[in-house]
C-alpha atoms as a PDB file:
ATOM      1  CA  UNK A   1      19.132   4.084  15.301  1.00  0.00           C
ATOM      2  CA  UNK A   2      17.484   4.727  18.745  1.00  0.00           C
ATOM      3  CA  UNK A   3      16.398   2.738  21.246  1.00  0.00           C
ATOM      4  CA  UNK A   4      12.637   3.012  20.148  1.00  0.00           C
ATOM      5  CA  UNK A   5      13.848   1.918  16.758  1.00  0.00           C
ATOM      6  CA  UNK A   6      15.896  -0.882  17.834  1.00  0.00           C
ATOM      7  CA  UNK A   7      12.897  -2.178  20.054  1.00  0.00           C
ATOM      8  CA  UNK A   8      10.064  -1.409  17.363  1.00  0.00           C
ATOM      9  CA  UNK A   9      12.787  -3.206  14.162  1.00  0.00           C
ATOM     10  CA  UNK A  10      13.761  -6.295  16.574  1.00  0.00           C
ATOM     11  CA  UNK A  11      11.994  -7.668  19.610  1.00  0.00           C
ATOM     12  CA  UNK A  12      13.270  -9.447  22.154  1.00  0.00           C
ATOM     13  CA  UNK A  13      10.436 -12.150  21.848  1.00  0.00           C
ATOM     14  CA  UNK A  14      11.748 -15.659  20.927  1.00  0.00           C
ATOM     15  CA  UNK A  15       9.994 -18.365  18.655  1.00  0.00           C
ATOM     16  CA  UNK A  16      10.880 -22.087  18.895  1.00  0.00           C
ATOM     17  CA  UNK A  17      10.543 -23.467  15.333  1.00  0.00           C
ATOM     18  CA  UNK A  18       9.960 -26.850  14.684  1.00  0.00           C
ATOM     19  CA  UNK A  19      12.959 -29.055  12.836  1.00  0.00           C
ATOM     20  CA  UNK A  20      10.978 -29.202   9.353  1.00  0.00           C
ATOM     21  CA  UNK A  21       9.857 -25.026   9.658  1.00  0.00           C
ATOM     22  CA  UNK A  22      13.503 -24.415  10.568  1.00  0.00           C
ATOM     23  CA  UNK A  23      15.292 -26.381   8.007  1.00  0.00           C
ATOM     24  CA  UNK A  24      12.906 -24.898   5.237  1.00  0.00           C
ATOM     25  CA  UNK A  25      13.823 -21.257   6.338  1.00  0.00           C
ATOM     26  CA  UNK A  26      17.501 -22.277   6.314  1.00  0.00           C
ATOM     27  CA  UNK A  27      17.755 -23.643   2.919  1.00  0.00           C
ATOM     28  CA  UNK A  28      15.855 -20.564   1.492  1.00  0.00           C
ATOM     29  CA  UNK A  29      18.373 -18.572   3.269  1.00  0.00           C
ATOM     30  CA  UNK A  30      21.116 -20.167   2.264  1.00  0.00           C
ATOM     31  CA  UNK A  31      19.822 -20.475  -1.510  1.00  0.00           C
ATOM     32  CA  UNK A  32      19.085 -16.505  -1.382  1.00  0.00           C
ATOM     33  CA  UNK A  33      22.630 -15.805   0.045  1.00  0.00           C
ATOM     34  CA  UNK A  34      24.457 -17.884  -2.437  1.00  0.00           C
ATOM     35  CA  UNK A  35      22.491 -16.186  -5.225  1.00  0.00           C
ATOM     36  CA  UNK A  36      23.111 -12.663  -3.595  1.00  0.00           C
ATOM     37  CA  UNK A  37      27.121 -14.504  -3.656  1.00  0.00           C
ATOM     38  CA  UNK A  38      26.196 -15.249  -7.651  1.00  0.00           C
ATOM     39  CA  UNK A  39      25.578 -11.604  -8.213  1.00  0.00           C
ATOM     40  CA  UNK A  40      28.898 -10.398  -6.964  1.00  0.00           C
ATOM     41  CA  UNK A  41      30.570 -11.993  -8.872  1.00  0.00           C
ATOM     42  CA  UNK A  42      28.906 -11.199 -11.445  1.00  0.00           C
ATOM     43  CA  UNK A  43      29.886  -7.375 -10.875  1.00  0.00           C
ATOM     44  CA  UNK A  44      33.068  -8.510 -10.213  1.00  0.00           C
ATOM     45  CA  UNK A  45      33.588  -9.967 -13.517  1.00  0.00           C
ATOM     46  CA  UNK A  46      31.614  -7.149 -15.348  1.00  0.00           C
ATOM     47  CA  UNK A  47      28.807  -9.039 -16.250  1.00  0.00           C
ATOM     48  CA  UNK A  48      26.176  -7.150 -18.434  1.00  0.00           C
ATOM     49  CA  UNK A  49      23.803  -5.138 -16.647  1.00  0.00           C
ATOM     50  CA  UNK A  50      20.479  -7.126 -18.083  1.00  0.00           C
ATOM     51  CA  UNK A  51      22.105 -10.103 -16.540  1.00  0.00           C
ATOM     52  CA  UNK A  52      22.974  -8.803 -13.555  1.00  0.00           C
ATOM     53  CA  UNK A  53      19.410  -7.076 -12.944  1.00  0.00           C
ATOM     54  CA  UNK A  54      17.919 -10.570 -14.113  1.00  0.00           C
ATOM     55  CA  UNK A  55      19.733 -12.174 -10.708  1.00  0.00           C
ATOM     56  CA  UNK A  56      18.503  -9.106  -8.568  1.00  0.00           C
ATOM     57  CA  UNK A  57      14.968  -9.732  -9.681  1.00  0.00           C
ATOM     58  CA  UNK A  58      15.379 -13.681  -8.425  1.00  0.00           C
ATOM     59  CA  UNK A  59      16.732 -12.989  -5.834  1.00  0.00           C
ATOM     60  CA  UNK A  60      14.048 -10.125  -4.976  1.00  0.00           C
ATOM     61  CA  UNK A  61      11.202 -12.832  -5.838  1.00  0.00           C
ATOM     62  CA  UNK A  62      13.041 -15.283  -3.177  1.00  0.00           C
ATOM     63  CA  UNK A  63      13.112 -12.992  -0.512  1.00  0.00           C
ATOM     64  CA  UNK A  64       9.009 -12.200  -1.381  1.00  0.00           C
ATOM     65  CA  UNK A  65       8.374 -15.873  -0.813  1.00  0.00           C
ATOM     66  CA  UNK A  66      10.679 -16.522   2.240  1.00  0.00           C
ATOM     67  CA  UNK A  67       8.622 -13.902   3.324  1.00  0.00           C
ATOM     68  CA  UNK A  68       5.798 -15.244   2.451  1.00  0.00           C
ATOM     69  CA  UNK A  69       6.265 -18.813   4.301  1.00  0.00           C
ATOM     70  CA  UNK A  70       7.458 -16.946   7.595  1.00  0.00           C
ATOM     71  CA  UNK A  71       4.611 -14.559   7.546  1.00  0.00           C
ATOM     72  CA  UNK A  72       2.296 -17.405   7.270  1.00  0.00           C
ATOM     73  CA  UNK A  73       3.951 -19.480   9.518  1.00  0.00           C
ATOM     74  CA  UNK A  74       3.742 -16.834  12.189  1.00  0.00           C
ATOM     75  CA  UNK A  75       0.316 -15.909  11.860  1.00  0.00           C
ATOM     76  CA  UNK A  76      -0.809 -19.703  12.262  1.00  0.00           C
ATOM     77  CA  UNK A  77       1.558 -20.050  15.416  1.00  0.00           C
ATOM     78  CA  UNK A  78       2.585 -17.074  17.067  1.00  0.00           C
ATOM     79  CA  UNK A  79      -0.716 -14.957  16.049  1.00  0.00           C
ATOM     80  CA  UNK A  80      -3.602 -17.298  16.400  1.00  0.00           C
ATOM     81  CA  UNK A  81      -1.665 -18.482  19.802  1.00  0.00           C
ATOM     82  CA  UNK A  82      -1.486 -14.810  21.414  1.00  0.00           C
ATOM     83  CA  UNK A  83      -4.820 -13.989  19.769  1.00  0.00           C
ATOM     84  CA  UNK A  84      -6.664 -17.381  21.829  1.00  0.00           C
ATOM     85  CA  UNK A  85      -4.735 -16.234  24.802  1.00  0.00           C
ATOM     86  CA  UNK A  86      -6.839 -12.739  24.760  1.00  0.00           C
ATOM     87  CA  UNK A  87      -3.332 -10.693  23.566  1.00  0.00           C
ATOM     88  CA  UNK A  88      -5.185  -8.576  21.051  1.00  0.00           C
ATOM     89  CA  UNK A  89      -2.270  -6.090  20.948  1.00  0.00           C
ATOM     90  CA  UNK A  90      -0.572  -8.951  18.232  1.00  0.00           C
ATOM     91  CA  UNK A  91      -2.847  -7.448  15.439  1.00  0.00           C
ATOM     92  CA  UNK A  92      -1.423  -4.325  16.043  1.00  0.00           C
ATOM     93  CA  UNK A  93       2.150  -5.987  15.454  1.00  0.00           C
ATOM     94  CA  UNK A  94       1.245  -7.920  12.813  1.00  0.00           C
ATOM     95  CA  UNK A  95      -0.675  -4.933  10.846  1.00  0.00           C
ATOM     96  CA  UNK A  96       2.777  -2.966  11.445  1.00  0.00           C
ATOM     97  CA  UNK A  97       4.930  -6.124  10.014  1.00  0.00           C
ATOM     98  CA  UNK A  98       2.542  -6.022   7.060  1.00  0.00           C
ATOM     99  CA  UNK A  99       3.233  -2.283   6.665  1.00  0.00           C
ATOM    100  CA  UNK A 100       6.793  -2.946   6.730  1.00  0.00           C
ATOM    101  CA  UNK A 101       6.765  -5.463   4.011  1.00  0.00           C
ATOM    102  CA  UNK A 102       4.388  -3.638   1.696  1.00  0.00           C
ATOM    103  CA  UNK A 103       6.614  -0.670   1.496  1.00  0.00           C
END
C-alpha cells in the first residue's frame, strides 16, 4: 500500500465519542469478534458448510449494521459539524466512504 492509499484508507483526523456512542460500538465489536471466534471453531471442528456459511451471513449482517450506526453517527456529528463550519470538501469524503461501503 502507498502512501496515497494509506492517507485516502485511514486519516489522521480524530473523533471524541461520547461514553454511550462508544460503549455501543464496543459491544458490537466485541459481539462481531466473538462470533467471527464462533466460526473458527467451527472450521476447526469441521462443522458443515451450511452451518458455517449460516454464521458468515450473521456475522456479515452485524458488520452492515455497525456500519450502519457509525455512518449515521458521523454524518449527524462530524458531517453536519464541518458542513456548518463552511468545510464543503466533507461531502466529498463522505460520498467516497459511501462508495467504499457499497462495493
Amino acid at each position: 500500500m502507498n502512501q496515497k492509499e494509506r492517507n485516502d484508507c485511514c486519516s489522521n483526523k480524530k473523533k471524541e465519542r461520547d461514553e454511550k456512542e462508544y460503549k455501543d460500538l464496543l459491544n458490537r465489536l466485541s459481539r462481531i469478534e466473538g462470533q467471527v471466534r464462533g466460526v473458527k471453531g467451527m472450521v476447526e471442528n469441521e462443522a458443515y458448510c451450511v452451518d458455517i456459511l449460516t454464521q458468515v451471513a450473521a456475522i456479515s449482517a452485524a458488520l452492515n449494521s455497525f456500519n450502519k450506526v457509525l455512518l449515521g453517527n458521523h454524518i449527524r456529528t462530524c458531517v453536519a459539524e464541518d458542513i456548518r463550519n463552511g468545510k464543503d470538501e466533507v461531502i466529498d469524503e463522505l460520498v467516497s466512504a459511501l462508495q467504499k461501503l457499497m462495493r
